[in-house]
PDB file of N, CA and C in Angstrom:
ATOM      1  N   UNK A   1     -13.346 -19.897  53.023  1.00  0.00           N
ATOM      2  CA  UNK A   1     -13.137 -18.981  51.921  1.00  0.00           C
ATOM      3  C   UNK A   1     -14.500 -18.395  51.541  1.00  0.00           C
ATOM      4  N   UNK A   2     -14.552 -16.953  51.771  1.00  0.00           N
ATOM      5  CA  UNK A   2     -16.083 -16.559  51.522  1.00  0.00           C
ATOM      6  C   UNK A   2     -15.937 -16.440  49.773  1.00  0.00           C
ATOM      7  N   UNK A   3     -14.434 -15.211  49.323  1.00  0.00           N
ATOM      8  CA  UNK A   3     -14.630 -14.881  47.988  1.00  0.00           C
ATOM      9  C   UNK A   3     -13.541 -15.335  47.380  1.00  0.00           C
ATOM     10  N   UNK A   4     -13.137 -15.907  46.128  1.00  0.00           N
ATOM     11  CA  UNK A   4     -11.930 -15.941  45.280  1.00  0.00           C
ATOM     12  C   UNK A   4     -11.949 -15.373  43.831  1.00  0.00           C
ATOM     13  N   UNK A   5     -10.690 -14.925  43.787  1.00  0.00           N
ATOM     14  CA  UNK A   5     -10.402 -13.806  43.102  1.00  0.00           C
ATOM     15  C   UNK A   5      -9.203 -14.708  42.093  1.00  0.00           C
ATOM     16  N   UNK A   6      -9.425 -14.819  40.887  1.00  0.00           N
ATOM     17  CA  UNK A   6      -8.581 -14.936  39.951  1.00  0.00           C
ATOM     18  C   UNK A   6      -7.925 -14.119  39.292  1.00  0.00           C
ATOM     19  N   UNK A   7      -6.750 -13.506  39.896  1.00  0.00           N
ATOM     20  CA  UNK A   7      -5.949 -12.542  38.698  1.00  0.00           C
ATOM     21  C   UNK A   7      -5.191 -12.914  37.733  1.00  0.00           C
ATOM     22  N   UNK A   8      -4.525 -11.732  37.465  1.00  0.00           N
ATOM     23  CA  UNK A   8      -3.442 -12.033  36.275  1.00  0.00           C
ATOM     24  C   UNK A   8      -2.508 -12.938  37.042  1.00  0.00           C
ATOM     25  N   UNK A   9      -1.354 -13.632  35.799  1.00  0.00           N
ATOM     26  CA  UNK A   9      -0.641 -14.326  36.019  1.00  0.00           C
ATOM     27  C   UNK A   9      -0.699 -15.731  37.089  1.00  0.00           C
ATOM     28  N   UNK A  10      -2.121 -16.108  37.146  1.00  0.00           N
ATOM     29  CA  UNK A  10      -2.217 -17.041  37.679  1.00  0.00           C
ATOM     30  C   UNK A  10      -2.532 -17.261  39.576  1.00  0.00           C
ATOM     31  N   UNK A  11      -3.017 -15.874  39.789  1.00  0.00           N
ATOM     32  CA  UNK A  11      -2.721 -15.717  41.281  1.00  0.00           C
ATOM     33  C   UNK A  11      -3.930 -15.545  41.735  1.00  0.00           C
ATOM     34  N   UNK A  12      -4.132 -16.712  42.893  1.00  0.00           N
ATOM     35  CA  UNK A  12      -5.464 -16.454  43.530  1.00  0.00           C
ATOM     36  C   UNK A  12      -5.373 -16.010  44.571  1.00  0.00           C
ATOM     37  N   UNK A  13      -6.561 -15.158  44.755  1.00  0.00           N
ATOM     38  CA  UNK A  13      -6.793 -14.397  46.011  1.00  0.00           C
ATOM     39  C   UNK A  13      -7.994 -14.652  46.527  1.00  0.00           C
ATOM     40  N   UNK A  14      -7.811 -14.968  47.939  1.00  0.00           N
ATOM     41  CA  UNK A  14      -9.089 -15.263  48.871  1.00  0.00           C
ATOM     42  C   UNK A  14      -9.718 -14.331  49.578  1.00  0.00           C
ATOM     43  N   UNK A  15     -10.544 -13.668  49.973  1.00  0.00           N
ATOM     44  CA  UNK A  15     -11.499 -12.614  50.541  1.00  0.00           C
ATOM     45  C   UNK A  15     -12.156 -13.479  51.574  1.00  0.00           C
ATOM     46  N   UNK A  16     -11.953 -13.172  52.830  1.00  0.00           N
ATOM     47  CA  UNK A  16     -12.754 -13.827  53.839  1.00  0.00           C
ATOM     48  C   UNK A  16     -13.259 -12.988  55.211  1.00  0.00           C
ATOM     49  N   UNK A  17     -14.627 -12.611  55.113  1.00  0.00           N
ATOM     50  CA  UNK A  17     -15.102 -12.134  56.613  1.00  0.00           C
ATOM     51  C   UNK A  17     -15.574 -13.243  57.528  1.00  0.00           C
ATOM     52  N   UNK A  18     -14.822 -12.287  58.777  1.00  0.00           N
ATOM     53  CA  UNK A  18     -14.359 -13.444  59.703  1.00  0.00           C
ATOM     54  C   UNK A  18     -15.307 -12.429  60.706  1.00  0.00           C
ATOM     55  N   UNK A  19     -16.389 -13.616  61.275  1.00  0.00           N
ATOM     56  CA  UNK A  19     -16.892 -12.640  62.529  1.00  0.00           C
ATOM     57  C   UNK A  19     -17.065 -13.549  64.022  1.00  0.00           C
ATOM     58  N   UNK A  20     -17.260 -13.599  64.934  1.00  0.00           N
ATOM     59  CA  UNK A  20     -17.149 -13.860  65.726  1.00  0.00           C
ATOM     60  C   UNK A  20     -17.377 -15.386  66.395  1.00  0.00           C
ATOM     61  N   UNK A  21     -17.993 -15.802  65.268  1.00  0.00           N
ATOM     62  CA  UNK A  21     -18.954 -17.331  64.749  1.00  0.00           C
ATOM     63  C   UNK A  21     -17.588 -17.971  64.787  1.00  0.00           C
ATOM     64  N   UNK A  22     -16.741 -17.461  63.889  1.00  0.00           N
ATOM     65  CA  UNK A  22     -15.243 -18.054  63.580  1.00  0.00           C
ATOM     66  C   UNK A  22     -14.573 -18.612  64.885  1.00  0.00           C
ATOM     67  N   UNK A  23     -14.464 -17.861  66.139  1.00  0.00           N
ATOM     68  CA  UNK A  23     -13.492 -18.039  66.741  1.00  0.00           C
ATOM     69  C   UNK A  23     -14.340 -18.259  68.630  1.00  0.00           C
ATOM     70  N   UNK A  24     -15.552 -18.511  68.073  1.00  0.00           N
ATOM     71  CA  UNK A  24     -16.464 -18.718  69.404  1.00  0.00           C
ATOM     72  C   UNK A  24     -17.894 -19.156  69.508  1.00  0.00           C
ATOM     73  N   UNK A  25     -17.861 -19.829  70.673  1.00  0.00           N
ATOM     74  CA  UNK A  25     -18.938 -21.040  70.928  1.00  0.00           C
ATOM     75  C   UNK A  25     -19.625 -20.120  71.830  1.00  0.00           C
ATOM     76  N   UNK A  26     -21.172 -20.105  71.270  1.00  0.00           N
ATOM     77  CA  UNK A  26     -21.830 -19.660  72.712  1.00  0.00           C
ATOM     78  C   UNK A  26     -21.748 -18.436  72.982  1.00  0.00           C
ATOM     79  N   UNK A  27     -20.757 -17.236  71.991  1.00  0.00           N
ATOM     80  CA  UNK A  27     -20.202 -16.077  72.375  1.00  0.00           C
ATOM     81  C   UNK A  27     -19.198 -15.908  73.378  1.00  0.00           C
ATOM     82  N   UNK A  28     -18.509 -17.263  73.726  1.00  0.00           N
ATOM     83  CA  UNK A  28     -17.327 -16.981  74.433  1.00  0.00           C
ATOM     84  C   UNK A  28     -16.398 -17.657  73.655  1.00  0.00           C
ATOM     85  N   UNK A  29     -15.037 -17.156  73.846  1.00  0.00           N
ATOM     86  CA  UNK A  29     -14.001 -17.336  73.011  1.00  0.00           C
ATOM     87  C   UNK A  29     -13.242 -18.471  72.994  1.00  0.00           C
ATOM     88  N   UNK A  30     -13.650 -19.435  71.935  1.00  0.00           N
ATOM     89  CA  UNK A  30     -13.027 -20.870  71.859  1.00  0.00           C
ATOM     90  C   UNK A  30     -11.763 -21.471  70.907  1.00  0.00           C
ATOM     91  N   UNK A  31     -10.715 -21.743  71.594  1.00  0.00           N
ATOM     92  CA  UNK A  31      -9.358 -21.356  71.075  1.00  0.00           C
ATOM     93  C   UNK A  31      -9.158 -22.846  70.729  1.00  0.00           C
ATOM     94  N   UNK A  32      -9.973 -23.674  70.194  1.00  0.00           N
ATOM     95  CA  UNK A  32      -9.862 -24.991  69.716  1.00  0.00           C
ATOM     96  C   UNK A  32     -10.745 -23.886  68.186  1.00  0.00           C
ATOM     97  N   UNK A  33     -11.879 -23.473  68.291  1.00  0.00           N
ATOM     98  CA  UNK A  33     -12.455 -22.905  66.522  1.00  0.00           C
ATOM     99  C   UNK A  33     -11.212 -22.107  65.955  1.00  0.00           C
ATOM    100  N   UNK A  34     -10.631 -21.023  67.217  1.00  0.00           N
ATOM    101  CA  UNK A  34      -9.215 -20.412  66.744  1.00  0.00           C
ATOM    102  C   UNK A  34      -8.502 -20.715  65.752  1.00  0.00           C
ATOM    103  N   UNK A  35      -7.973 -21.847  66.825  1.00  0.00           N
ATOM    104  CA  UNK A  35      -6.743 -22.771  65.822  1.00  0.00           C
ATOM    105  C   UNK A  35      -7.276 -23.200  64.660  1.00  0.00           C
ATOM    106  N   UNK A  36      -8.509 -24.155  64.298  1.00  0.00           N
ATOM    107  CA  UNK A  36      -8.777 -24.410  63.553  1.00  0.00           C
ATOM    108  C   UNK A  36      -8.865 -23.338  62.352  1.00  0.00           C
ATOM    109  N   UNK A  37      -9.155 -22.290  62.663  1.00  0.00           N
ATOM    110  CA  UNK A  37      -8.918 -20.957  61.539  1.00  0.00           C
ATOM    111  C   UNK A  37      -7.851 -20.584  61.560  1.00  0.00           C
ATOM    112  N   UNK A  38      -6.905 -20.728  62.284  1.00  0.00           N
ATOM    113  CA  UNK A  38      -5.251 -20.312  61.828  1.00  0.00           C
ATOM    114  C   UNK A  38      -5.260 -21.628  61.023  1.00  0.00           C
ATOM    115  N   UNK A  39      -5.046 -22.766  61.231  1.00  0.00           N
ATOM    116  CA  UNK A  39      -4.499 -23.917  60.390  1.00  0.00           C
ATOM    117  C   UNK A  39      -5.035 -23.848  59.265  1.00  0.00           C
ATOM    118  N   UNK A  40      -6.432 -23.640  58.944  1.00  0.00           N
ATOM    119  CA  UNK A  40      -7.310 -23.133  57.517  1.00  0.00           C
ATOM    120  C   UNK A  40      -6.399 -22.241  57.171  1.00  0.00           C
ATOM    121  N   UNK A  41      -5.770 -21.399  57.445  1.00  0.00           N
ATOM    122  CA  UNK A  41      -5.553 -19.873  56.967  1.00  0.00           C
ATOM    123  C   UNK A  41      -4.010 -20.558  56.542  1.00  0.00           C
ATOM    124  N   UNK A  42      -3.488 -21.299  57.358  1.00  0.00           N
ATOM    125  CA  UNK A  42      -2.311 -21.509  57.241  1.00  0.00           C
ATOM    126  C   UNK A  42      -1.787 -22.160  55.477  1.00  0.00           C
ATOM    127  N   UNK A  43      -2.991 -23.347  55.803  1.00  0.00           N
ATOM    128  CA  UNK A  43      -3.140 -24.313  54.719  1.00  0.00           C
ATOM    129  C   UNK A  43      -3.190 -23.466  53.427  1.00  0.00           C
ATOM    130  N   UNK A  44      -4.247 -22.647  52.928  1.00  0.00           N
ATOM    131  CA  UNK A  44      -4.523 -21.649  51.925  1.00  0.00           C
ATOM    132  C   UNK A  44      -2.937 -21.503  51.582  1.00  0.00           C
ATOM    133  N   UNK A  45      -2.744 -20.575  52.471  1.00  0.00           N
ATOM    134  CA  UNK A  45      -1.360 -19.734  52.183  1.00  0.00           C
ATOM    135  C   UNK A  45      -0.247 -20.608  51.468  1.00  0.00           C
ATOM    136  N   UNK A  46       0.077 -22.049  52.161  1.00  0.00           N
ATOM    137  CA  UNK A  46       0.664 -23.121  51.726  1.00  0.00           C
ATOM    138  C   UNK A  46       0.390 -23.611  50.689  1.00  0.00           C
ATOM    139  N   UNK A  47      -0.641 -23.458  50.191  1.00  0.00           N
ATOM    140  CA  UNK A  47      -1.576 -24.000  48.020  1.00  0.00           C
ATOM    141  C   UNK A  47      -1.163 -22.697  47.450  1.00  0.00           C
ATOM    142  N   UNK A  48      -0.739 -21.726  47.719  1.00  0.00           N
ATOM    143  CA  UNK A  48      -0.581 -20.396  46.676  1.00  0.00           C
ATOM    144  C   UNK A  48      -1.459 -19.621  46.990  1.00  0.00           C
ATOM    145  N   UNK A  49      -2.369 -19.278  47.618  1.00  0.00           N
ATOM    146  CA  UNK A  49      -3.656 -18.825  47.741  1.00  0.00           C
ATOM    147  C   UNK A  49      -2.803 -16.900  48.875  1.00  0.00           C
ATOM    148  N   UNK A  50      -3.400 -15.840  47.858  1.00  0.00           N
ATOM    149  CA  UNK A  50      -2.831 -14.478  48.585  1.00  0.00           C
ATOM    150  C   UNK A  50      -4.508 -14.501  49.702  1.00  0.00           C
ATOM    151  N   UNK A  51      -4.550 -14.456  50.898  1.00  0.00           N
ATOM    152  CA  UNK A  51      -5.242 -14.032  51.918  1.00  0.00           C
ATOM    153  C   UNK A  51      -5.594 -12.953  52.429  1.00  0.00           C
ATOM    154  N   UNK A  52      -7.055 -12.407  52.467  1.00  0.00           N
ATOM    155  CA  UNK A  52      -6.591 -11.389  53.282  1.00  0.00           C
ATOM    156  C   UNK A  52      -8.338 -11.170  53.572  1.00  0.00           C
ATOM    157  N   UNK A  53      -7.919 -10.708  54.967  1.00  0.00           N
ATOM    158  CA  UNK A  53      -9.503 -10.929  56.077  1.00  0.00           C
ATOM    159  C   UNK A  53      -9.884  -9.392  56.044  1.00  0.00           C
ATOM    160  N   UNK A  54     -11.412  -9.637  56.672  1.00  0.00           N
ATOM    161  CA  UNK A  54     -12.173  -8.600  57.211  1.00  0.00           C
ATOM    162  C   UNK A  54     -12.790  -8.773  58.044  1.00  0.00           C
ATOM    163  N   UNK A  55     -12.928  -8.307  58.999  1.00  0.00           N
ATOM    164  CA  UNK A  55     -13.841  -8.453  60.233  1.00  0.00           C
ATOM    165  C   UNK A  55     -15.084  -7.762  60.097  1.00  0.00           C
ATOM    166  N   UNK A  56     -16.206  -8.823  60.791  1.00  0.00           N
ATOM    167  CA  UNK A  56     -17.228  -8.383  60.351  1.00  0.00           C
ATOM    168  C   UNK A  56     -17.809  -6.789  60.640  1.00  0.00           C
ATOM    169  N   UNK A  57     -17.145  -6.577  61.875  1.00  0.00           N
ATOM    170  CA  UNK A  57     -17.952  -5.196  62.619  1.00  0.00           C
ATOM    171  C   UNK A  57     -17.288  -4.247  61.451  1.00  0.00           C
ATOM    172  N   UNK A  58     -15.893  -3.899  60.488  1.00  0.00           N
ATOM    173  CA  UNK A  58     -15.612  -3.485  59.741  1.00  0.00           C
ATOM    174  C   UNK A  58     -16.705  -3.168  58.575  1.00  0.00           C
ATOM    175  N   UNK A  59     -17.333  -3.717  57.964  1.00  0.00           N
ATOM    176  CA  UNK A  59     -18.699  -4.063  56.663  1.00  0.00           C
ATOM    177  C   UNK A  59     -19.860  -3.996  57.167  1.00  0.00           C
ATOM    178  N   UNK A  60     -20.108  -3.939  58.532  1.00  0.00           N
ATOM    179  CA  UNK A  60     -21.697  -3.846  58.968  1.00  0.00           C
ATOM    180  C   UNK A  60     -22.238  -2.912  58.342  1.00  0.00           C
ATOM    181  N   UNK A  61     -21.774  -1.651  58.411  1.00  0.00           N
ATOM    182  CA  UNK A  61     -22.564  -0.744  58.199  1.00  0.00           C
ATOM    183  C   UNK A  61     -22.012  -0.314  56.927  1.00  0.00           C
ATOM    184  N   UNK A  62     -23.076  -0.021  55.980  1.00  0.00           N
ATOM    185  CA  UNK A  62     -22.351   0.309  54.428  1.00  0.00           C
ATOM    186  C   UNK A  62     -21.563   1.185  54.144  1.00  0.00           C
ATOM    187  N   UNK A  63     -21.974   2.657  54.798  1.00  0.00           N
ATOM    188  CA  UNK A  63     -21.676   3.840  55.319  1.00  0.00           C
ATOM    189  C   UNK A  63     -19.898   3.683  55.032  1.00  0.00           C
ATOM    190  N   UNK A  64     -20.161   3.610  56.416  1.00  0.00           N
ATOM    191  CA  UNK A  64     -18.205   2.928  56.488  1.00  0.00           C
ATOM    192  C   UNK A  64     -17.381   1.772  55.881  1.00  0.00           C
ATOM    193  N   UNK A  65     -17.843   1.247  55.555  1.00  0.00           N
ATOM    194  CA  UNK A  65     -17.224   0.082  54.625  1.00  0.00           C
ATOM    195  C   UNK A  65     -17.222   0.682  53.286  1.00  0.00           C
ATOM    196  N   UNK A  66     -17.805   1.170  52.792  1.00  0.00           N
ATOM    197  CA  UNK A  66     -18.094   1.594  50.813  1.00  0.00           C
ATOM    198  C   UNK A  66     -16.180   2.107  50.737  1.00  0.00           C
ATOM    199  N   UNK A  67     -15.995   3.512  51.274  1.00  0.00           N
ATOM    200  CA  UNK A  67     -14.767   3.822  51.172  1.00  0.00           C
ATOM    201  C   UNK A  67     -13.154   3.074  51.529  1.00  0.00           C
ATOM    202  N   UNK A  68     -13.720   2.062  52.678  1.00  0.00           N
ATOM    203  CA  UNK A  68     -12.665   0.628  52.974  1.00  0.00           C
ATOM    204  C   UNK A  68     -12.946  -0.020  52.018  1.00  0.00           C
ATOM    205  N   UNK A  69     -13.657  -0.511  51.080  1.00  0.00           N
ATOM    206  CA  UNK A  69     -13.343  -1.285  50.415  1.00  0.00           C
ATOM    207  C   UNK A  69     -12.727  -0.626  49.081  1.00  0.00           C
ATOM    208  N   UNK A  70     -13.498   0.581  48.903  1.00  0.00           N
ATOM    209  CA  UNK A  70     -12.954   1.198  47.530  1.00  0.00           C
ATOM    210  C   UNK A  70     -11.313   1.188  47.706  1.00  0.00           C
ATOM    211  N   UNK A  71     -10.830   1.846  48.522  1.00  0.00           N
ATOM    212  CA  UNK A  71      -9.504   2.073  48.845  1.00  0.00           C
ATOM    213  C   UNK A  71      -8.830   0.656  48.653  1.00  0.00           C
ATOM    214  N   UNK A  72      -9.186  -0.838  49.530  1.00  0.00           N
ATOM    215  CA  UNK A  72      -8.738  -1.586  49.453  1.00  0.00           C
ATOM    216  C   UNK A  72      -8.751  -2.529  48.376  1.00  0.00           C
ATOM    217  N   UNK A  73     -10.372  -2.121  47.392  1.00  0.00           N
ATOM    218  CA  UNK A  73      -9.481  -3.035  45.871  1.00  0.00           C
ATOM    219  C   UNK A  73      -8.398  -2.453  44.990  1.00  0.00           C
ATOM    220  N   UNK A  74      -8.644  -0.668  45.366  1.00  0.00           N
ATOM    221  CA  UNK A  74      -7.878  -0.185  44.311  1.00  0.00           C
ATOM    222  C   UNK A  74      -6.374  -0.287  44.825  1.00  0.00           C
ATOM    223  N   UNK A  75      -5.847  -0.294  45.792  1.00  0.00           N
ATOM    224  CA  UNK A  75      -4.497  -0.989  46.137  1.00  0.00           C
ATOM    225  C   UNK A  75      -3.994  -2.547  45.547  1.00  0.00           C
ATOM    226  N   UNK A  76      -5.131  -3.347  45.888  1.00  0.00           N
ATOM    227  CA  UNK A  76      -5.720  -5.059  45.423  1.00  0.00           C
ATOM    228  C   UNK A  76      -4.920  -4.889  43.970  1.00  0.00           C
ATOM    229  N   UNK A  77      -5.906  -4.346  43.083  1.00  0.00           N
ATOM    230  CA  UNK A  77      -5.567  -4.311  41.906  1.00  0.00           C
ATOM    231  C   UNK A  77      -4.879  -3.567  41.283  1.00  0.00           C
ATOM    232  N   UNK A  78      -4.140  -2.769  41.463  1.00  0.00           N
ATOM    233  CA  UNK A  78      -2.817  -1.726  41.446  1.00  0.00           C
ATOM    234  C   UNK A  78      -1.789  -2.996  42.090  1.00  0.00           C
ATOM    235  N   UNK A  79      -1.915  -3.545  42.696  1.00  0.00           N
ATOM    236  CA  UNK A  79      -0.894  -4.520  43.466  1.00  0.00           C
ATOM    237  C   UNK A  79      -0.748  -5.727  42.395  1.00  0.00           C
ATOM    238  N   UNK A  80      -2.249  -5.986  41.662  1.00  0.00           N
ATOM    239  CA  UNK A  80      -1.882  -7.167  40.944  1.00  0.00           C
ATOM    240  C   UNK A  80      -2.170  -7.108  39.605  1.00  0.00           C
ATOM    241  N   UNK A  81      -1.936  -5.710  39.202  1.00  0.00           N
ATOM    242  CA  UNK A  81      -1.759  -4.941  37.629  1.00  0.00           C
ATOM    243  C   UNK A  81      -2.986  -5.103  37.083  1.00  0.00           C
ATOM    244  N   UNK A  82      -4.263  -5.325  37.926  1.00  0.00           N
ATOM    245  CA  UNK A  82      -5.441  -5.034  37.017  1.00  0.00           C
ATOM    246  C   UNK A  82      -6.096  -3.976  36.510  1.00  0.00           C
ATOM    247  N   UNK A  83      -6.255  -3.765  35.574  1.00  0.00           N
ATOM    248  CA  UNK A  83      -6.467  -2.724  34.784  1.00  0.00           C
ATOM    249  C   UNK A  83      -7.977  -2.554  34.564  1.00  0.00           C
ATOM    250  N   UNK A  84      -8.480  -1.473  34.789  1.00  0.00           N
ATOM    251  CA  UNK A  84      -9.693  -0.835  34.028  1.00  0.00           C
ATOM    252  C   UNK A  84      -9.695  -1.269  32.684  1.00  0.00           C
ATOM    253  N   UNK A  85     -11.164  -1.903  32.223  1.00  0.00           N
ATOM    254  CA  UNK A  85     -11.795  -2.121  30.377  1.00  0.00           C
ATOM    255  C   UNK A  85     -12.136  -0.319  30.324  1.00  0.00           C
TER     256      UNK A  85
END
């Protein structure tokens, strides 16, 4: 879990960039770290926990990420009635 997010009505939300570290040894692709991040991911979901990933090459560059993320809290929080002070 990189970020958690406490909203209204009691609902947590997890924020997690996932980059390549996650799912590989050495830079080749190791499907024992895999699983172990599906079963993490699984588990969350199973405590109440709303999920939702980013890949790292997505956020590298600020450029392109500023407008993915704008877009994606304001859905986030339109989704979970948070309101502008």
């Amino acid at each position: 879990m990189d970020f958690l997010l406490l909203m209204p009505h009691n609902c947590r939300v997890v924020l997690e960039v996932d980059g390549s570290h996650h799912f590989a040894t050495a830079n080749r692709p190791d499907r024992h770290k895999y699983a172990a991040q599906m079963r993490g991911d699984r588990d969350l979901k199973l405590a109440g926990y709303k999920v939702f990933k980013f890949g790292t090459a997505e956020l590298e560059n600020r450029t392109a990420a500023s407008p993915l993320l704008e877009e994606f809290f304001t859905d986030l929080f339109q989704r979970f009635h948070v309101h502008a002070v």
